[in-house]
N, C-alpha and C. Protein backbone atom coordinates (compact mmCIF):
# COMPACT_ATOMS: atom_id res chain seq x y z
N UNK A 1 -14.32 -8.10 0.43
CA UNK A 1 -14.22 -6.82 -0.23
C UNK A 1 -12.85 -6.68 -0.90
N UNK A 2 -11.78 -7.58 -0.08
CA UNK A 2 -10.83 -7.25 -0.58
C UNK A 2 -10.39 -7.70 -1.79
N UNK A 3 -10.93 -8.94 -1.79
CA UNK A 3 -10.44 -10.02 -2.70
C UNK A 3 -11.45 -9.18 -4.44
N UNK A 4 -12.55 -8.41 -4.05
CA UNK A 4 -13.28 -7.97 -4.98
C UNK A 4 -12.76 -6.70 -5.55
N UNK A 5 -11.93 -6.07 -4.89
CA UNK A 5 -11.63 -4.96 -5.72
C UNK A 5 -9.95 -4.96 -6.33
N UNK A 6 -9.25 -6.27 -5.83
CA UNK A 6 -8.47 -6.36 -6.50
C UNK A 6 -8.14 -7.61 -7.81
N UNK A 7 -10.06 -7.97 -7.87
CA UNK A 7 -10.32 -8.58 -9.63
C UNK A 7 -10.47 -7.85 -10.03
N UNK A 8 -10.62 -6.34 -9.86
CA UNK A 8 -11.13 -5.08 -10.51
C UNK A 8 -10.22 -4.45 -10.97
N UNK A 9 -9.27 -4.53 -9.88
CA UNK A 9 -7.95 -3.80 -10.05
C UNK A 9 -6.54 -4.33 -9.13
N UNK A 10 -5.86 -5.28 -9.65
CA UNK A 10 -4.84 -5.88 -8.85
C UNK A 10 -3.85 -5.16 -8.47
N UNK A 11 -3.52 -3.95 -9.33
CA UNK A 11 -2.85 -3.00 -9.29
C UNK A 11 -2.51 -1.73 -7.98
N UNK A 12 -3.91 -2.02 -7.54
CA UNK A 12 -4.68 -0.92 -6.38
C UNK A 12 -3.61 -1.37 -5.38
N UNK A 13 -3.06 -2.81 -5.08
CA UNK A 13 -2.70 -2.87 -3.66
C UNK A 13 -1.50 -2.49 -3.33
N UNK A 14 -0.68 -1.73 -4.91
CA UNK A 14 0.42 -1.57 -4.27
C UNK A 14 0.25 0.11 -4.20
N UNK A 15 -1.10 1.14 -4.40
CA UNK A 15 -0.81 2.73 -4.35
C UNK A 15 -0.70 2.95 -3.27
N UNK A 16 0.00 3.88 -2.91
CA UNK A 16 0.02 4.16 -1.77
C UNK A 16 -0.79 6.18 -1.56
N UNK A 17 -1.34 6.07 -0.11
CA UNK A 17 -2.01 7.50 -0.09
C UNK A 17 -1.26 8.40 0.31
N UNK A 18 -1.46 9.35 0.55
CA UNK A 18 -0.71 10.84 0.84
C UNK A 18 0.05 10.35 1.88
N UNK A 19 -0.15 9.58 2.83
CA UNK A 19 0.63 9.47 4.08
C UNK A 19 1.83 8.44 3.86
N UNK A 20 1.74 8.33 2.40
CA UNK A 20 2.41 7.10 2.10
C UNK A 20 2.24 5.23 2.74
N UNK A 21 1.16 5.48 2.73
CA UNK A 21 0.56 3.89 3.14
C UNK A 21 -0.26 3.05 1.80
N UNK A 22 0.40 2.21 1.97
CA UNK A 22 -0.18 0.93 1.05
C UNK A 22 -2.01 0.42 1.44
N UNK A 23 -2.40 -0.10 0.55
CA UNK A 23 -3.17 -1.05 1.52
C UNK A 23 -3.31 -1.62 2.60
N UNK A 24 -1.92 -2.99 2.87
CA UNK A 24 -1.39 -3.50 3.74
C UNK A 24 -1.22 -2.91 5.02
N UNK A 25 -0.19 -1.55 4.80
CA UNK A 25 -0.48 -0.79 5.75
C UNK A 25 -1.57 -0.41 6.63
N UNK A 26 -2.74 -0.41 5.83
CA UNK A 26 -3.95 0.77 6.60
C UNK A 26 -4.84 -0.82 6.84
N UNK A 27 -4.67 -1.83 6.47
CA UNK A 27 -4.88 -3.02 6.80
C UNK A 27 -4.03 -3.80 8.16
N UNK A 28 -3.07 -3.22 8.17
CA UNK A 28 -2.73 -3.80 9.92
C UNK A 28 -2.78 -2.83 10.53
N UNK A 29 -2.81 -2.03 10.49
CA UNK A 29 -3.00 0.00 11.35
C UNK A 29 -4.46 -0.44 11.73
N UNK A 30 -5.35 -1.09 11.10
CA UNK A 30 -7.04 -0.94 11.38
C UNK A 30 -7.27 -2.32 11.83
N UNK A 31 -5.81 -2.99 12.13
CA UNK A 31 -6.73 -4.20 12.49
C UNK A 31 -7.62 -4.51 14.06
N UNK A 32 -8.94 -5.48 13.85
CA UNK A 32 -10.08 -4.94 14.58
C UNK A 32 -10.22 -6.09 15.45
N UNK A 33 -9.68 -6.95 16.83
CA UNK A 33 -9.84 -8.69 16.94
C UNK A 33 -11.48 -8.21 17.34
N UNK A 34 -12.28 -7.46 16.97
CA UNK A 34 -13.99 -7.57 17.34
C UNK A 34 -14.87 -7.00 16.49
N UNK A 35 -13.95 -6.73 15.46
CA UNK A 35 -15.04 -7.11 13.94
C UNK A 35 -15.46 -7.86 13.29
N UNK A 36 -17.06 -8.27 13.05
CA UNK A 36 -17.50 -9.10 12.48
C UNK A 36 -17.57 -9.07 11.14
N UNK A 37 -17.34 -9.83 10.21
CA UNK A 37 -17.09 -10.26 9.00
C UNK A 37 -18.33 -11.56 8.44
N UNK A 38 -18.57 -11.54 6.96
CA UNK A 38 -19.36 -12.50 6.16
C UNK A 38 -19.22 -12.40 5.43
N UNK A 39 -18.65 -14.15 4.83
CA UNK A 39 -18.41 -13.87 3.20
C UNK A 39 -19.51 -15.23 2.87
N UNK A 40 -20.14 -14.74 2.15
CA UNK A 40 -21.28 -15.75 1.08
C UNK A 40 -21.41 -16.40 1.91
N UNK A 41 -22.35 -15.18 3.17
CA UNK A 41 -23.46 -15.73 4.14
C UNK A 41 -22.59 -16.54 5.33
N UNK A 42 -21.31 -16.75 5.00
CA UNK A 42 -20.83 -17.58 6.87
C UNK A 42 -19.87 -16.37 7.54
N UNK A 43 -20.25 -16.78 8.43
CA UNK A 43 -19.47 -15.70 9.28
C UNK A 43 -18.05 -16.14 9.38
N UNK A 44 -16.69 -15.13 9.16
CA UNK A 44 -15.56 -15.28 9.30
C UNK A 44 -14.70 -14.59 10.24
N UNK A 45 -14.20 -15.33 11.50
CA UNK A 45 -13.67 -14.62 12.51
C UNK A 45 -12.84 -13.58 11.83
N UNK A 46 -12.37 -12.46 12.49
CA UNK A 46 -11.59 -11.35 12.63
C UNK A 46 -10.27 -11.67 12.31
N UNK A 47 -9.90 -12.80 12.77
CA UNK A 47 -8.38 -13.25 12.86
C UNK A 47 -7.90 -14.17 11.53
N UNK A 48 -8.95 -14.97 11.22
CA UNK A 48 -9.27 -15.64 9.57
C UNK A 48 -9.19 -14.26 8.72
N UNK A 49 -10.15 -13.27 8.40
CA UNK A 49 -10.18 -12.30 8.02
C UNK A 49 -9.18 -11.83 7.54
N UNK A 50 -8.52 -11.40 8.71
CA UNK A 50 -7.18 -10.70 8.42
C UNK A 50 -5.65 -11.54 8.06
N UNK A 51 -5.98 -12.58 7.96
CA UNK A 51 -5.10 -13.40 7.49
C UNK A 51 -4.98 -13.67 6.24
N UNK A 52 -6.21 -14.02 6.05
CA UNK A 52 -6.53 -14.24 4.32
C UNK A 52 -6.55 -12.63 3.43
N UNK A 53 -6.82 -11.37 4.35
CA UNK A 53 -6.95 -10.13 3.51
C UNK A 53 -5.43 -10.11 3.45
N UNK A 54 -4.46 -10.30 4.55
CA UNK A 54 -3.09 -9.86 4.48
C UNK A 54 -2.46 -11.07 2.93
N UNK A 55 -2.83 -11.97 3.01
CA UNK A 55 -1.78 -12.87 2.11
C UNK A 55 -2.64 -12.96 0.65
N UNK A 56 -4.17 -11.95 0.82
CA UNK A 56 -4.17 -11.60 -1.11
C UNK A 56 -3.80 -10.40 -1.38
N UNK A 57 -2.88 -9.25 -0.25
CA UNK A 57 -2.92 -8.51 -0.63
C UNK A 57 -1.23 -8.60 -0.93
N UNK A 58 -0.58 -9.61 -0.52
CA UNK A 58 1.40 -9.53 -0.35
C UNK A 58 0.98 -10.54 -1.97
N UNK A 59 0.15 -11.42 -1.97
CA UNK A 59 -0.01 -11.85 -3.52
C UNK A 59 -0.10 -11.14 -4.76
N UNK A 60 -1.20 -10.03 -4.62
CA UNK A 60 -1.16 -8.89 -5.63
C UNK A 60 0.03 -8.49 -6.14
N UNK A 61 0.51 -7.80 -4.74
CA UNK A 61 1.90 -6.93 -4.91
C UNK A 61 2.96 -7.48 -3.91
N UNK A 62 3.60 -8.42 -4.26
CA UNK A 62 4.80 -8.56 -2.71
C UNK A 62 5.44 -7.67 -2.84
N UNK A 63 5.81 -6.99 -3.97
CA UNK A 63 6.83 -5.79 -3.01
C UNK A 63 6.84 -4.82 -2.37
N UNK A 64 5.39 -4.64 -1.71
CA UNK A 64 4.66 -3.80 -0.86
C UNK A 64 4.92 -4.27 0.46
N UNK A 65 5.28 -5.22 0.78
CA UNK A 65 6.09 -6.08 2.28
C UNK A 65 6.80 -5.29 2.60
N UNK A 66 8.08 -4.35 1.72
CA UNK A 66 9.02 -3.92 2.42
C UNK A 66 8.83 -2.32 2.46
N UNK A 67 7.89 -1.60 2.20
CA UNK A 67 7.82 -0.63 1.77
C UNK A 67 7.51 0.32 3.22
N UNK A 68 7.88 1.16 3.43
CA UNK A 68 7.98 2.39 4.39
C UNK A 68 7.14 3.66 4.32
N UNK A 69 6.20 3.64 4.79
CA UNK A 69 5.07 5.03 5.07
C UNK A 69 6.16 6.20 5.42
N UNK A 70 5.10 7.15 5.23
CA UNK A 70 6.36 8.23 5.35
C UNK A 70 6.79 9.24 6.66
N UNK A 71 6.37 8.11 7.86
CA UNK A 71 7.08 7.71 8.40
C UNK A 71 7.72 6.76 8.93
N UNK A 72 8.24 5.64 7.78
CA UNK A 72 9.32 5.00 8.06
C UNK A 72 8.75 3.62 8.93
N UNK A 73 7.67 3.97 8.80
CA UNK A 73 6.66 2.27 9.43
C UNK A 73 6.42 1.74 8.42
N UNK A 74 6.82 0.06 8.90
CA UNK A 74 6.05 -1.11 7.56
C UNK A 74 4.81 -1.43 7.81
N UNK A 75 4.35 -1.93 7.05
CA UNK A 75 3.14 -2.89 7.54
C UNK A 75 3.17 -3.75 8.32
N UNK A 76 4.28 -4.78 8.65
CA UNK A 76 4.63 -5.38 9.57
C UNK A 76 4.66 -4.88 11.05
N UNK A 77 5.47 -3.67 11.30
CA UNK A 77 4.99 -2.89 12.53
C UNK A 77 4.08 -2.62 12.99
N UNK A 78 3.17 -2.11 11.54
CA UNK A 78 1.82 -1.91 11.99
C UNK A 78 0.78 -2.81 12.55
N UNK A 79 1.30 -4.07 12.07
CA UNK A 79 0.32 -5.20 12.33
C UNK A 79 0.78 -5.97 13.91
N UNK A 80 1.79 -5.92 14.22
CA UNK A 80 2.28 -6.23 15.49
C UNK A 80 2.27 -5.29 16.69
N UNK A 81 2.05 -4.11 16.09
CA UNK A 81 1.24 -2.89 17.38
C UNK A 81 0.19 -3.10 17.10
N UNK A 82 -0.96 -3.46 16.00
CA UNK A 82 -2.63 -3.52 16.22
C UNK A 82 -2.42 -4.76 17.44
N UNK A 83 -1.89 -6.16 17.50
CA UNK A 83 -2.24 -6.97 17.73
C UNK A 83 -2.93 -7.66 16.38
N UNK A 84 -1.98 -7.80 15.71
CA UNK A 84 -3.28 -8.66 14.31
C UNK A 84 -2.35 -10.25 14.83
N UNK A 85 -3.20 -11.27 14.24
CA UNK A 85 -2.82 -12.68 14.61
C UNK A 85 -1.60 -12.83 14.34
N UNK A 86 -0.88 -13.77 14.52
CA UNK A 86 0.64 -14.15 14.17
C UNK A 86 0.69 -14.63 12.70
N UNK A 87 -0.50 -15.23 12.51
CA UNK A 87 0.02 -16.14 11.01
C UNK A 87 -0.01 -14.60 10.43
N UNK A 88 -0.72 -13.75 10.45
CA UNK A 88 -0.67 -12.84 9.48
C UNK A 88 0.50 -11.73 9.55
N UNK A 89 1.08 -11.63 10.42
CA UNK A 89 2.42 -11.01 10.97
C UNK A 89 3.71 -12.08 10.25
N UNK A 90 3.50 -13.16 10.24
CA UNK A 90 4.36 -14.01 9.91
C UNK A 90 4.19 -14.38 8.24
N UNK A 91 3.19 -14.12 7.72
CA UNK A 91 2.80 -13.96 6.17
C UNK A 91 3.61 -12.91 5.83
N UNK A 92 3.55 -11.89 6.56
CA UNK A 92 4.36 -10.69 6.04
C UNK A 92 6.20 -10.75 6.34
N UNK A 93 6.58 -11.18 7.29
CA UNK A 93 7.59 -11.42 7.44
C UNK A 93 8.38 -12.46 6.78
N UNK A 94 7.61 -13.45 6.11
CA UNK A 94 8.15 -14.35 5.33
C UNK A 94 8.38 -13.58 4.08
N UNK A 95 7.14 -13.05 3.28
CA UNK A 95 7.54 -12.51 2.23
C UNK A 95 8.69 -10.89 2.35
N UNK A 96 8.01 -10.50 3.46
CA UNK A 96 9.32 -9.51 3.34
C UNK A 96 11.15 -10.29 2.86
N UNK A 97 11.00 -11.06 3.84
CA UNK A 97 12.57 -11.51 3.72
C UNK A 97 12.48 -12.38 2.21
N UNK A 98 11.70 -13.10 1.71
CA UNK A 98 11.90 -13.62 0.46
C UNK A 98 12.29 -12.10 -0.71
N UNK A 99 11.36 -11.34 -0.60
CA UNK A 99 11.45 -10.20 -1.59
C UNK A 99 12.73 -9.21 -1.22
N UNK A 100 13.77 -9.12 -0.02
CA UNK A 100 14.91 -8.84 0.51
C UNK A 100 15.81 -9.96 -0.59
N UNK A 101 15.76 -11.19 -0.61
CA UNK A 101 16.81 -12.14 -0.81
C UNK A 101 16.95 -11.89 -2.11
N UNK A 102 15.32 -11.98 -2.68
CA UNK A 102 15.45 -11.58 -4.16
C UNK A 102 16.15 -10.15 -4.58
N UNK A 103 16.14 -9.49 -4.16
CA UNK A 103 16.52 -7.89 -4.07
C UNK A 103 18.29 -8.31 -4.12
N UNK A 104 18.49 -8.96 -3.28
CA UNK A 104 20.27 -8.82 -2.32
C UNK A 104 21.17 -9.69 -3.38
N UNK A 105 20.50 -10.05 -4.22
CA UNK A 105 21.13 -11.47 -5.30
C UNK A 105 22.46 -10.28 -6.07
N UNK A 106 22.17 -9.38 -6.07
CA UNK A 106 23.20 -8.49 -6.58
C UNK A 106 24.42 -7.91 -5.49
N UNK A 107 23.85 -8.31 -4.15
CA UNK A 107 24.87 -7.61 -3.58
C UNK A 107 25.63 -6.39 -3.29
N UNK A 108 24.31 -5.76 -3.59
CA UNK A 108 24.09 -4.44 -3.30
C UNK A 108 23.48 -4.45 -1.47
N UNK A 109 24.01 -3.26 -0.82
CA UNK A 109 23.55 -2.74 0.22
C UNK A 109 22.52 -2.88 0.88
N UNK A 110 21.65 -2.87 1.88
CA UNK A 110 20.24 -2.89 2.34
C UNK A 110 19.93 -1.70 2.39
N UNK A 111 20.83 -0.05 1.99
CA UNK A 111 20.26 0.95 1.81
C UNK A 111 19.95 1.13 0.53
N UNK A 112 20.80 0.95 -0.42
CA UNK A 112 20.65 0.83 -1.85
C UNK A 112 19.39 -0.10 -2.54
N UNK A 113 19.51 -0.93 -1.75
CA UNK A 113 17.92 -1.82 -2.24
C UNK A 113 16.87 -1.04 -1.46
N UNK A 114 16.65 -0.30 -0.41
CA UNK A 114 15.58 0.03 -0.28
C UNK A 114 15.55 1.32 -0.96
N UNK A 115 16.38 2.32 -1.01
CA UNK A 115 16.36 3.55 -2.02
C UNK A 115 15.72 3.11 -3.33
N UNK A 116 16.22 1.77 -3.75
CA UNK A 116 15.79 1.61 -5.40
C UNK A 116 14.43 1.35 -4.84
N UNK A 117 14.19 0.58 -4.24
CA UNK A 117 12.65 0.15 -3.48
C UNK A 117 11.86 1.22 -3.32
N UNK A 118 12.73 2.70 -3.11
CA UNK A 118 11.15 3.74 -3.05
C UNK A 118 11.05 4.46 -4.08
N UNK A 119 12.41 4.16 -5.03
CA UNK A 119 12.45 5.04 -6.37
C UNK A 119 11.55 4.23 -7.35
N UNK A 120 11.29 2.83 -7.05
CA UNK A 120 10.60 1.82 -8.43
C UNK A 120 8.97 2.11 -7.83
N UNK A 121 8.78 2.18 -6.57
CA UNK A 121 7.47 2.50 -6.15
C UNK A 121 6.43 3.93 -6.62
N UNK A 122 7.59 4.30 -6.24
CA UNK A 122 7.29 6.17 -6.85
C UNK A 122 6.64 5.92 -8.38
N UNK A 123 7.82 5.24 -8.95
CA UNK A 123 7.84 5.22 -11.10
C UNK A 123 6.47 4.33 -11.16
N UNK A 124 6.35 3.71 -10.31
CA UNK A 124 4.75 2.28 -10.20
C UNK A 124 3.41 3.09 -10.09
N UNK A 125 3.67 3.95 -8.71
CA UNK A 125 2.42 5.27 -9.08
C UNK A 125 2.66 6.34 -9.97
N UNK A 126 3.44 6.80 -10.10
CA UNK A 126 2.85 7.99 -11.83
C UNK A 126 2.48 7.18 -13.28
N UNK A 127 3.08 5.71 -12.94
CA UNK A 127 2.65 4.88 -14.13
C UNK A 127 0.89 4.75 -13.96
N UNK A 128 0.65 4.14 -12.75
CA UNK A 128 -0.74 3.90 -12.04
C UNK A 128 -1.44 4.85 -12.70
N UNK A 129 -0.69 6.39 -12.32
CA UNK A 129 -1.90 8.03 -12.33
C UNK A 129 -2.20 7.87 -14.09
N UNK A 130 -1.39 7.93 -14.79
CA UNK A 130 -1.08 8.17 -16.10
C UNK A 130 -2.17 7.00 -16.91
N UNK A 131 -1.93 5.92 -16.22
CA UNK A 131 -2.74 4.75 -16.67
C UNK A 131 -3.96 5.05 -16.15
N UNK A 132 -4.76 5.80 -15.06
CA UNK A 132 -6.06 5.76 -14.71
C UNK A 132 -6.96 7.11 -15.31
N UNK A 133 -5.54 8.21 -15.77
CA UNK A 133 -5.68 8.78 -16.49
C UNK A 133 -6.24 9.26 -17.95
N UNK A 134 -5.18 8.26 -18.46
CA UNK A 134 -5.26 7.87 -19.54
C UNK A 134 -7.29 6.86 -20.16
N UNK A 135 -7.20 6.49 -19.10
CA UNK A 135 -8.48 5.43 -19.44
C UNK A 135 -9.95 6.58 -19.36
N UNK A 136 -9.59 7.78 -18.40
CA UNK A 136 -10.68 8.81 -18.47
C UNK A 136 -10.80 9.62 -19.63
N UNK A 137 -9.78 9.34 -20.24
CA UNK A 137 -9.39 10.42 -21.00
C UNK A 137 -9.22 11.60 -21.18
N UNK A 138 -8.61 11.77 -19.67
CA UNK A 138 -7.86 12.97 -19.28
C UNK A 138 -6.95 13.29 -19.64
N UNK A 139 -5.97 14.32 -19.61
CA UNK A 139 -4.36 14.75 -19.46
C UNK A 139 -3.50 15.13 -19.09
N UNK A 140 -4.73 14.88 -17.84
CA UNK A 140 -4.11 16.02 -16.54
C UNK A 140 -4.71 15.66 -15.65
N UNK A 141 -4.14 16.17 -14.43
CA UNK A 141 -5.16 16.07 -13.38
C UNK A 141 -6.62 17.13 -13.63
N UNK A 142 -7.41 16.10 -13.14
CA UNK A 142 -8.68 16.79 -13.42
C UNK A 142 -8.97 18.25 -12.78
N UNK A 143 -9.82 19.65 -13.10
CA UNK A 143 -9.52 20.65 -12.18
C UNK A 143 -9.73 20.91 -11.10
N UNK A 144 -10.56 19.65 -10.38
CA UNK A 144 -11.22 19.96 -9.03
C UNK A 144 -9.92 19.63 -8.25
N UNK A 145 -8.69 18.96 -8.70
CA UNK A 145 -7.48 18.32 -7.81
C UNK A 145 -6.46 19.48 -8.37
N UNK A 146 -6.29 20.15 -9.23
CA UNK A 146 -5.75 21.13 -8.96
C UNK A 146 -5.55 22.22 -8.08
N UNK A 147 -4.33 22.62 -8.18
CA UNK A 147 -3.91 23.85 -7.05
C UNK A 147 -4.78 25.21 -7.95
N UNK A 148 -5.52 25.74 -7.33
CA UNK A 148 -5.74 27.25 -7.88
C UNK A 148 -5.11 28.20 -7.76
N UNK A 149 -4.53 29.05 -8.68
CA UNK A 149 -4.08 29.68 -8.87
C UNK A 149 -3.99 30.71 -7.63
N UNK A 150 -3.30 31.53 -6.95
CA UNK A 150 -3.48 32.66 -6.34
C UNK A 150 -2.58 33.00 -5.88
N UNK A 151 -3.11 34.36 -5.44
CA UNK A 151 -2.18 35.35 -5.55
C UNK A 151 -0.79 35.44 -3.62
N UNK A 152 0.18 35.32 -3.79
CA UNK A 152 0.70 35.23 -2.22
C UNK A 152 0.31 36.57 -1.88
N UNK A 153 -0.02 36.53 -0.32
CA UNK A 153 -0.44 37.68 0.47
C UNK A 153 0.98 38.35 0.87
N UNK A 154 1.82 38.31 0.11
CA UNK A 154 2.91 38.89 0.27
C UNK A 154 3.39 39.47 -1.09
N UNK A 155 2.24 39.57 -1.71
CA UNK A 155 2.45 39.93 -3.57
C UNK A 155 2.05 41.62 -2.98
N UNK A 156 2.84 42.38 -3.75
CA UNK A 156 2.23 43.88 -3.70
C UNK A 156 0.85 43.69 -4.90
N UNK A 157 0.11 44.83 -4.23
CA UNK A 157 -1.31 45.01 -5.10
C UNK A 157 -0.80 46.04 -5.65
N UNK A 158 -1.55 46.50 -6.80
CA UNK A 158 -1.36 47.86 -7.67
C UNK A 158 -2.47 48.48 -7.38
């Protein structure tokens, strides 16, 4: 599934949802060692699974390795409290620190690279909205995702 919706959209793996979670994220948060899996009819252990979903999804987007939910959990954490396998804990930890080294070549801070890290993420989704936007041919958010208008219960009535 995974590998299918990001020929669709490679882009998808780095949005993150309201809670500020990536893919990756809600991919080691859910990981399952007693879910069964099939791809083109063979059955694929749980632990294969999640190995191969974790390293097309740090392929899409590696710079989603270092990225922080909003609270301040990686995907990496997440995947080492599910219990997800090691290679796939260690997929992520490799590329985390590769996409750190690449980051540090300036010699800038490890706060300063991750600040720019949530400021380029942020500019990546309104580009995302604008671009999925744009293709509906919208200009806005559509009105069912709008805030409605109303009145505060602390407004005097006339």
């Amino acid at each position: 599934m995974i590998d299918y919706l990001l020929d669709k959209d490679k882009s998808a793996a780095s949005v993150k949802d309201s809670l500020g979670k990536t893919p990756l994220h809600l991919l080691c948060e859910n990981y399952s060692s007693t879910a069964e899996f099939g791809k083109g009819g063979e059955h694929i252990s749980p632990e294969d699974n999640m190995i191969e979903s974790t390293i097309a999804l740090i392929k899409a987007a590696p710079e989603i390795v270092n990225i922080e939910d909003n609270d301040d959990i990686t995907a990496a954490e997440y995947c080492i409290k599910s219990g997800a396998p090691y290679d796939a804990v260690r997929s992520i930890q490799k590329a985390s620190e590769s996409d750190w080294k690449k980051r540090s070549i300036t010699g800038v801070s490890h706060s300063d690279i991750q600040e720019k890290l949530v400021k380029e993420q942020q500019q990546k989704q309104k580009e995302q909205e604008l671009d999925r936007l744009s293709n509906t041919g919208q200009t806005g958010l559509p009105a069912d995702i709008r805030r409605p208008k109303t009145r505060s219960k602390f407004a005097k009535t006339a």
